[in-house]
C-alpha atoms as a PDB file:
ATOM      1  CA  UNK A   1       0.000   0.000   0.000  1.00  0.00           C
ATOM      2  CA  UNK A   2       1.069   3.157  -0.862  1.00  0.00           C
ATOM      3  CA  UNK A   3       1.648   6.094   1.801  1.00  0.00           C
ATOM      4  CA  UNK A   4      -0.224   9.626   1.852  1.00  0.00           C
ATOM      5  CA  UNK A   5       2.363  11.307   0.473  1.00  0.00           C
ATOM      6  CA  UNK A   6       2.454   9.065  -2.534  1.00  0.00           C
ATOM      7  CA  UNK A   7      -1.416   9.813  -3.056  1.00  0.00           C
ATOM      8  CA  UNK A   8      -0.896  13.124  -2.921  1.00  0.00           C
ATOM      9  CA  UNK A   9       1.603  13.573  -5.360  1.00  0.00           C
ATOM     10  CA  UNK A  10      -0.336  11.631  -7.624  1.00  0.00           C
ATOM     11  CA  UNK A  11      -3.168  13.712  -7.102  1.00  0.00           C
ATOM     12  CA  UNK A  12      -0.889  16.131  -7.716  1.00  0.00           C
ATOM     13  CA  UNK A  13       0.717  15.345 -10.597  1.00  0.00           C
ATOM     14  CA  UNK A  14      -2.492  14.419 -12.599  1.00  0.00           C
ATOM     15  CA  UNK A  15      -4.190  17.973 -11.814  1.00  0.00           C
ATOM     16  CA  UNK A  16      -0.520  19.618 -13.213  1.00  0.00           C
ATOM     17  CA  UNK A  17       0.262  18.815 -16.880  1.00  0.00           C
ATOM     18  CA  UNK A  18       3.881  19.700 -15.995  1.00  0.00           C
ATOM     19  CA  UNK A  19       6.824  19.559 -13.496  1.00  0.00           C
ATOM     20  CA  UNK A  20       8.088  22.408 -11.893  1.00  0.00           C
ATOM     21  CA  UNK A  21      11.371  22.176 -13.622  1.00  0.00           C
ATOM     22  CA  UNK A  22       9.845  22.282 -17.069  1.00  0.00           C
ATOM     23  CA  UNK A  23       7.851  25.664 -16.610  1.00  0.00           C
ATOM     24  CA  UNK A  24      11.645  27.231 -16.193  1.00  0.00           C
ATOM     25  CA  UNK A  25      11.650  27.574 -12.101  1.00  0.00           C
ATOM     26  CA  UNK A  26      14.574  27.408 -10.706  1.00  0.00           C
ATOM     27  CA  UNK A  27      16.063  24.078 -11.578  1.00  0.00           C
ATOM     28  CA  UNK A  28      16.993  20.819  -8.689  1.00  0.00           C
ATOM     29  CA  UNK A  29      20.539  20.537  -8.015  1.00  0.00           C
ATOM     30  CA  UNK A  30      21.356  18.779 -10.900  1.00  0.00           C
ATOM     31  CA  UNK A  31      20.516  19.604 -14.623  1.00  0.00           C
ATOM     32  CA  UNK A  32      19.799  17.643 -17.471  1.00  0.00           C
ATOM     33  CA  UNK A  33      22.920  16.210 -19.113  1.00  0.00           C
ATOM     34  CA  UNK A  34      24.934  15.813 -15.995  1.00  0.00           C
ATOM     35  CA  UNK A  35      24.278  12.101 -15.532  1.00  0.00           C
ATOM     36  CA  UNK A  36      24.700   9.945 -18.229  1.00  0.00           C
ATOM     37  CA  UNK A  37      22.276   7.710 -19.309  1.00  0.00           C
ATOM     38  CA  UNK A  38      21.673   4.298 -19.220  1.00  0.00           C
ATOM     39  CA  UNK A  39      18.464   3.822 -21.108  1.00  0.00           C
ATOM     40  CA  UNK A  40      17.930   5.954 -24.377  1.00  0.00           C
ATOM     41  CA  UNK A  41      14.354   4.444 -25.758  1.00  0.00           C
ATOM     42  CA  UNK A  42      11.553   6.660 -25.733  1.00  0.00           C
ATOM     43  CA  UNK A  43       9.302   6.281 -22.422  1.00  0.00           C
ATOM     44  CA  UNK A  44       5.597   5.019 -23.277  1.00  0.00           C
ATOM     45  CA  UNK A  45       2.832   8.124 -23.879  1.00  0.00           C
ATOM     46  CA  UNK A  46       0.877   8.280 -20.451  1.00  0.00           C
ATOM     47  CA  UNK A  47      -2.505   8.647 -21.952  1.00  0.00           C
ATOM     48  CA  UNK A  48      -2.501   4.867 -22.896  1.00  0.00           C
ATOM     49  CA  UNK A  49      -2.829   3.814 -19.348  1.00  0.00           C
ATOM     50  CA  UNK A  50      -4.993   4.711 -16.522  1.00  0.00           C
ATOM     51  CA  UNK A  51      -4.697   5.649 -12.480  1.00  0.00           C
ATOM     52  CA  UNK A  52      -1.666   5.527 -11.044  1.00  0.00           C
ATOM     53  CA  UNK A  53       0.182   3.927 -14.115  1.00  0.00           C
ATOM     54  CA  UNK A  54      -0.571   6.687 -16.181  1.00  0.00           C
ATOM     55  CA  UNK A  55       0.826   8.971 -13.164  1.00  0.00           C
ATOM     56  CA  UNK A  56       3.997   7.104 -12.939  1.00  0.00           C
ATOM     57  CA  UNK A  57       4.600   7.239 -16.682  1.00  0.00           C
ATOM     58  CA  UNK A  58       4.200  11.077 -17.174  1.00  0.00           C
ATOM     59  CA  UNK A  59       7.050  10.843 -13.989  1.00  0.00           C
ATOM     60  CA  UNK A  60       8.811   8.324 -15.929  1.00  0.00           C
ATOM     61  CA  UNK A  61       8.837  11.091 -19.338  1.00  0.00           C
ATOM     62  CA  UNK A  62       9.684  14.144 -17.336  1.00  0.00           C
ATOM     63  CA  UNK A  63      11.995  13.528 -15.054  1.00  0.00           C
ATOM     64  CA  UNK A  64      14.195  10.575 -16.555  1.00  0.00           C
ATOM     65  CA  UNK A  65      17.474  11.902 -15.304  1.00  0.00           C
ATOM     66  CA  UNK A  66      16.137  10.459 -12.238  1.00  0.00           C
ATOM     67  CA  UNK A  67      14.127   7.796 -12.845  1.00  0.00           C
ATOM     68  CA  UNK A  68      17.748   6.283 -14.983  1.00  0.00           C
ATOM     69  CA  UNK A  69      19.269   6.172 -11.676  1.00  0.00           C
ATOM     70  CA  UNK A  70      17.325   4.352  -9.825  1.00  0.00           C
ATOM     71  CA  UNK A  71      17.254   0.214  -9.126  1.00  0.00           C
ATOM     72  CA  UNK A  72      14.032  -1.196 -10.034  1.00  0.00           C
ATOM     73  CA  UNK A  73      13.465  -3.800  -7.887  1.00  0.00           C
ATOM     74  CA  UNK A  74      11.126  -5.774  -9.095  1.00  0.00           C
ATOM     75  CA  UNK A  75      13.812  -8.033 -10.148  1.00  0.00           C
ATOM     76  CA  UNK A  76      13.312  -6.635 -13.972  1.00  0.00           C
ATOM     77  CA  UNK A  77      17.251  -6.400 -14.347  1.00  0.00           C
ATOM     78  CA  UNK A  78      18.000 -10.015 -14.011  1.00  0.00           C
ATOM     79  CA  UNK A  79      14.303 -11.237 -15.835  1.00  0.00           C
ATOM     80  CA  UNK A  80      14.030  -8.720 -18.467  1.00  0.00           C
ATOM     81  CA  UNK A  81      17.483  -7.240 -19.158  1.00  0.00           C
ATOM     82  CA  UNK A  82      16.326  -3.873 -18.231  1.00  0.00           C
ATOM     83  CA  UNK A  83      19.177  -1.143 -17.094  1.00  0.00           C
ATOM     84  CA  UNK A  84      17.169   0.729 -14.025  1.00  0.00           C
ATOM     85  CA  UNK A  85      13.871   1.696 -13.319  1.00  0.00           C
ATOM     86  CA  UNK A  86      13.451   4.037 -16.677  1.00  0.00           C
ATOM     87  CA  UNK A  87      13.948   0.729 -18.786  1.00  0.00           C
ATOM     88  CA  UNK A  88      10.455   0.069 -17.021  1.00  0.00           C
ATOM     89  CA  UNK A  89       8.806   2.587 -18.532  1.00  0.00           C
ATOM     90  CA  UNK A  90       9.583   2.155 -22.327  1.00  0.00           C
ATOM     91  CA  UNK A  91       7.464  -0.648 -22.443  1.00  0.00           C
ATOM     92  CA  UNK A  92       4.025  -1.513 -20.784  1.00  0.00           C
ATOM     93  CA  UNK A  93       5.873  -3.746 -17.905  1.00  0.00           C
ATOM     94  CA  UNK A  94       5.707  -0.909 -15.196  1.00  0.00           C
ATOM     95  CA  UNK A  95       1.782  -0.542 -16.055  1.00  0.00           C
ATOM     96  CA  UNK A  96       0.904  -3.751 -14.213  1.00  0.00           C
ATOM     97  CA  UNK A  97       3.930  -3.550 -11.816  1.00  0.00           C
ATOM     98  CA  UNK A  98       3.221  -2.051  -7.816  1.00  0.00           C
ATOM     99  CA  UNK A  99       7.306  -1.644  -7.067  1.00  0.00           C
ATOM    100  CA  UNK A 100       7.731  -0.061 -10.542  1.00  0.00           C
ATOM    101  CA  UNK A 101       5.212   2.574  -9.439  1.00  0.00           C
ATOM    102  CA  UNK A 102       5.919   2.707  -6.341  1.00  0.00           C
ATOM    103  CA  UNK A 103       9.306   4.153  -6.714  1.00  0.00           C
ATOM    104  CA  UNK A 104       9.025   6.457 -10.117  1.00  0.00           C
ATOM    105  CA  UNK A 105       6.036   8.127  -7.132  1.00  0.00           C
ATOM    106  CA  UNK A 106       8.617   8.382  -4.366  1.00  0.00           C
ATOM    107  CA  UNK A 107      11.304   9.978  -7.203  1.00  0.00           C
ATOM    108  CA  UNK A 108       8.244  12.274  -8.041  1.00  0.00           C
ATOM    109  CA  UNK A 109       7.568  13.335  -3.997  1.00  0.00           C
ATOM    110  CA  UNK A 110      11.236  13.373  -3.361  1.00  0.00           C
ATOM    111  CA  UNK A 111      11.972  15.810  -6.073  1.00  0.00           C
ATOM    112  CA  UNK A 112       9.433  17.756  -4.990  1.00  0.00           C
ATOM    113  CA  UNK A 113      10.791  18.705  -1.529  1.00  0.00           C
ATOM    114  CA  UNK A 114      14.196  19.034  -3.130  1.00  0.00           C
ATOM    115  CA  UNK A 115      15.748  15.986  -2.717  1.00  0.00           C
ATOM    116  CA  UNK A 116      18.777  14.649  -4.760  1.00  0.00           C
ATOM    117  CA  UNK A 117      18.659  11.971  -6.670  1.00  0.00           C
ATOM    118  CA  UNK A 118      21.627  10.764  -4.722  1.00  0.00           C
ATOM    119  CA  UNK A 119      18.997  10.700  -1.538  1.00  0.00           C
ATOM    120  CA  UNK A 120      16.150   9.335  -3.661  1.00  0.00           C
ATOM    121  CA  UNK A 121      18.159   6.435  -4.480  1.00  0.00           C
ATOM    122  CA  UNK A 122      18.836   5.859  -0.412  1.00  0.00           C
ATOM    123  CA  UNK A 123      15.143   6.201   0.165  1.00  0.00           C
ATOM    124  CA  UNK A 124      14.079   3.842  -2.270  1.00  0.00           C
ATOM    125  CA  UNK A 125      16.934   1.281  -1.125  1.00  0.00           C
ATOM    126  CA  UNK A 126      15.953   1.796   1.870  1.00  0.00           C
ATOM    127  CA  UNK A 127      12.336   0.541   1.650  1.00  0.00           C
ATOM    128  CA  UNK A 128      13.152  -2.256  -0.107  1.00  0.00           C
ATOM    129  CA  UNK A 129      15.953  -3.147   2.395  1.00  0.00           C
ATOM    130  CA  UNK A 130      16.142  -6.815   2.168  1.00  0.00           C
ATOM    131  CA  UNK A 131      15.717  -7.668  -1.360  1.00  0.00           C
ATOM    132  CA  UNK A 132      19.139  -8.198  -2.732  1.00  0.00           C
ATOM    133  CA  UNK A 133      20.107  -5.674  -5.852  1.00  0.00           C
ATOM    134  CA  UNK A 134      21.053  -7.769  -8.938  1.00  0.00           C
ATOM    135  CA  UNK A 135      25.036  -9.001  -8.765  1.00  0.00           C
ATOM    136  CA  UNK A 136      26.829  -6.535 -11.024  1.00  0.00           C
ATOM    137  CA  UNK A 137      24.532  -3.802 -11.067  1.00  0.00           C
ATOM    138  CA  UNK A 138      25.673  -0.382 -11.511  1.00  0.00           C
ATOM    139  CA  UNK A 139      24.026   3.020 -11.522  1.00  0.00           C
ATOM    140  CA  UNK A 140      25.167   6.004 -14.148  1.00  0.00           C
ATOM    141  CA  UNK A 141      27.643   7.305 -11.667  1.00  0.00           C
ATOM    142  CA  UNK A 142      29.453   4.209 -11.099  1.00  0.00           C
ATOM    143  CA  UNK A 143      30.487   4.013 -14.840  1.00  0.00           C
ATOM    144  CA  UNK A 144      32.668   0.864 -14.905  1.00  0.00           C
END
């Protein structure tokens, strides 16, 4: 189950066609082009889904600098190949998946209060302490 905050930035999020950092405010710590990328397919159009999918896919498309960075884990690395959770998103797998969602919501309500992706990727660790990361996994800043 999802916490309040979660809800609310959906809630959010579906009444706002855009993110803050797309309407020129003053940008998060880190900019576009700073990170490199692991996944460069297009993410999926959020009008083909519904509820919260559809919510977690418009995060997916506007803030994938962030969403590349973080570990899906939903075990999609080691069953599907994908790179992190923004591989999730380029195809209709994180429609139908809770952890998928779960986390592109927390990197939505993180960003939100101001939070780095650095942090984001703690939090989301964090609640899914216990569940081993796949062996050999890497995020964009641990180029190898």
């Amino acid at each position: 189950m999802l916490v309040p905050s979660f809800i609310a930035a959906a809630i959010l999020l579906t009444s706002v066609p855009v993110l803050a950092v797309e309407k020129h405010e003053p940008a998060p710590r880190w900019a576009k082009g700073d990170l490199p990328r692991h996944e460069t397919q297009p993410v999926l159009p959020s009008g083909q889904f519904r509820g919260q999918a559809a919510v977690a896919y418009r995060i997916a498309k506007q803030m994938p600098e962030v969403i590349d960075q973080i570990y899906c884990y939903c075990r999609c690395k080691e069953n599907l190949k994908h790179k992190s959770l923004l591989t999730c998103y380029v195809d209709e797998h994180a429609s139908h998946c809770e952890v998928c969602i779960t986390e592109a919501l927390m990197a939505y309500d993180m960003t939100l209060k101001g939070k780095t992706p650095a942090e984001i990727e703690a939090a989301v660790d964090e609640r899914y302490k216990g569940r081993p990361k796949a062996a050999g996994h890497a995020y964009p800043k641990e180029k190898k």
